[in-house]
Protein backbone atom coordinates (compact mmCIF):
# COMPACT_ATOMS: atom_id res chain seq x y z
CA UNK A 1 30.09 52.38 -2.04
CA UNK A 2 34.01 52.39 -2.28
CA UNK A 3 33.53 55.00 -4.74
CA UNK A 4 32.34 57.68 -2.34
CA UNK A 5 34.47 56.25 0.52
CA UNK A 6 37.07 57.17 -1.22
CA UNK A 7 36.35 60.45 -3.01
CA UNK A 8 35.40 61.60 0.54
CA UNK A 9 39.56 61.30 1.12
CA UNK A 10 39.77 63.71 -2.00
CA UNK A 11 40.69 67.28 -1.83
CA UNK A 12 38.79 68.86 -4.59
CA UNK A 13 35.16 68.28 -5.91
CA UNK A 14 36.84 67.63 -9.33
CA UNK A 15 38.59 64.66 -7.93
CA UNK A 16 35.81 63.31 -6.76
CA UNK A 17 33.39 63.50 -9.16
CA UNK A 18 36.21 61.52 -11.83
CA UNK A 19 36.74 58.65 -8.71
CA UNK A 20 32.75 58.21 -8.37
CA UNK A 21 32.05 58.69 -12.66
CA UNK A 22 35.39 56.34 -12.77
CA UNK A 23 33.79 53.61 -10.48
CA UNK A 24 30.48 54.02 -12.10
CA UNK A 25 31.95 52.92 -15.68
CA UNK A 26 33.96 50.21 -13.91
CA UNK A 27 31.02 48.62 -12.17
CA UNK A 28 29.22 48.70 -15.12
CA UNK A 29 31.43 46.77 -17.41
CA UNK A 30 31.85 44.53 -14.27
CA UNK A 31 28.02 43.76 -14.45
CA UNK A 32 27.66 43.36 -18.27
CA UNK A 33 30.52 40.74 -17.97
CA UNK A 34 28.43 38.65 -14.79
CA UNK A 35 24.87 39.09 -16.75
CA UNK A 36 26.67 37.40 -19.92
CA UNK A 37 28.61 35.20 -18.21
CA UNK A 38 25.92 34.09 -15.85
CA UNK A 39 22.37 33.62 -17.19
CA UNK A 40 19.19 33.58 -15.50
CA UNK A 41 17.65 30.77 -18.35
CA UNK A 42 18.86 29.27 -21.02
CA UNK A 43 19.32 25.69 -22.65
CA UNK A 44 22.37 24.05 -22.47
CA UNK A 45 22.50 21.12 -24.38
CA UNK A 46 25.84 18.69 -24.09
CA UNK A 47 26.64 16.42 -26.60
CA UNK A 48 29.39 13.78 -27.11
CA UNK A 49 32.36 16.64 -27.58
CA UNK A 50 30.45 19.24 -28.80
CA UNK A 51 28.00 21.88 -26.28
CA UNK A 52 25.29 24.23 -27.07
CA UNK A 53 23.74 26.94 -24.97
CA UNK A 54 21.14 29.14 -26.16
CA UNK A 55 18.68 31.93 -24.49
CA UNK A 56 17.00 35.29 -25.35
CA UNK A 57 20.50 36.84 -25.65
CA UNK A 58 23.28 34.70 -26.62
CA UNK A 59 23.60 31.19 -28.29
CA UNK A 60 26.99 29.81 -27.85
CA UNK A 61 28.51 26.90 -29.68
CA UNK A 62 31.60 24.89 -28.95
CA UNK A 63 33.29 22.50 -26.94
CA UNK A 64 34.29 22.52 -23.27
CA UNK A 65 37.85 23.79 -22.86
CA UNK A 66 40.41 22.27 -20.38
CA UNK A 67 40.24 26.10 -18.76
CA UNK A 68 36.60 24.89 -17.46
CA UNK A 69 36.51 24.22 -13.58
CA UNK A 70 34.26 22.62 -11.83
CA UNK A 71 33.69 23.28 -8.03
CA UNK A 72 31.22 21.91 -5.43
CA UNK A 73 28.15 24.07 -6.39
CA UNK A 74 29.23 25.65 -9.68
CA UNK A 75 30.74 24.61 -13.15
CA UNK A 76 32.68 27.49 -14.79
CA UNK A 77 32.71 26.74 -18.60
CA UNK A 78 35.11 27.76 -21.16
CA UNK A 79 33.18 27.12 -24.04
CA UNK A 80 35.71 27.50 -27.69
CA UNK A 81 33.67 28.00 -30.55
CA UNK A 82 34.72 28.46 -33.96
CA UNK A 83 35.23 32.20 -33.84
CA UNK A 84 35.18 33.21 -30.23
CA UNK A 85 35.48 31.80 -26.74
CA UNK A 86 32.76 32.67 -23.59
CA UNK A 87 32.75 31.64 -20.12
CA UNK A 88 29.41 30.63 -18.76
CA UNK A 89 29.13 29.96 -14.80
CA UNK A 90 26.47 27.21 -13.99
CA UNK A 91 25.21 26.96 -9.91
CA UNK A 92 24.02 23.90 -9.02
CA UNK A 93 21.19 25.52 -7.60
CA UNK A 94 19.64 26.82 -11.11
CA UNK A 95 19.46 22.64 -12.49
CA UNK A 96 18.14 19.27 -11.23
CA UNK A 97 21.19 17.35 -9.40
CA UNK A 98 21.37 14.19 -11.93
CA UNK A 99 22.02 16.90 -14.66
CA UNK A 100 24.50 18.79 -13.05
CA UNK A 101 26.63 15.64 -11.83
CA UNK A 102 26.82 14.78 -15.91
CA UNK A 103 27.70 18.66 -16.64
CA UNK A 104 30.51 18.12 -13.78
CA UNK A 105 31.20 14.58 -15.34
CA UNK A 106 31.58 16.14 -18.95
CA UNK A 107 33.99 19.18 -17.73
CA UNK A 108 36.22 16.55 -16.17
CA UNK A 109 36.74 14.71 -19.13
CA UNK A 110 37.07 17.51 -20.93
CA UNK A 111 39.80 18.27 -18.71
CA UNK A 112 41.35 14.79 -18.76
CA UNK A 113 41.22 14.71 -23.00
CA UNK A 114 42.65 17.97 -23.33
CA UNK A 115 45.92 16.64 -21.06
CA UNK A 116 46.04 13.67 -22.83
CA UNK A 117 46.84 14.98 -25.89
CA UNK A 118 49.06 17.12 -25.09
């Protein structure tokens, strides 16, 4: 949509056709980053200091990160793994309460541990 708002304020057709194709390639990337970041299923399994999450797609390995947040209805993980790092976005919404208080629980002391030693 801002796309073609904004080619519209472009003088020539070749202007706006590289603003639109530009936006296009930008939204894209934008949406393969959310879809990996923010899975539909999966199972996330949360040991002592060490995390799993697998699906169709991905399976991650790692432990939670101190650049994890946790907000009232979501959990934004930083999950470090042994050769690369993802961030996975949990909604309360998509898991039973009791489980995401613990996932909330776990990304605070995550948090805490990774302070303390520093």
């Amino acid at each position: 949509m801002f796309a073609i708002c904004y080619s519209l304020f472009l003088t020539t057709i070749y202007a706006q056709i590289v603003c639109v194709i530009c936006c296009a390639i930008c939204g894209f990337i934008s949406w393969q980053w959310y879809s990996k970041s923010h899975p539909e299923h999966g199972v996330f399994i949360l040991d002592s200091e060490q995390c799993r999450f697998e699906n169709d797609t991905i399976k991650i390995n790692g432990h939670i990160s101190n650049k994890s947040r946790a907000y009232q209805r979501s959990v934004w993980l930083y999950i470090e793994g042994f050769t690369s790092s993802h961030w996975l976005i949990i909604n309360a919404s998509g898991v039973d309460k009791q489980s995401f208080v613990r996932l909330k629980r776990a990304t605070l002391a995550a948090r805490r541990e990774c302070g303390e030693s520093k």
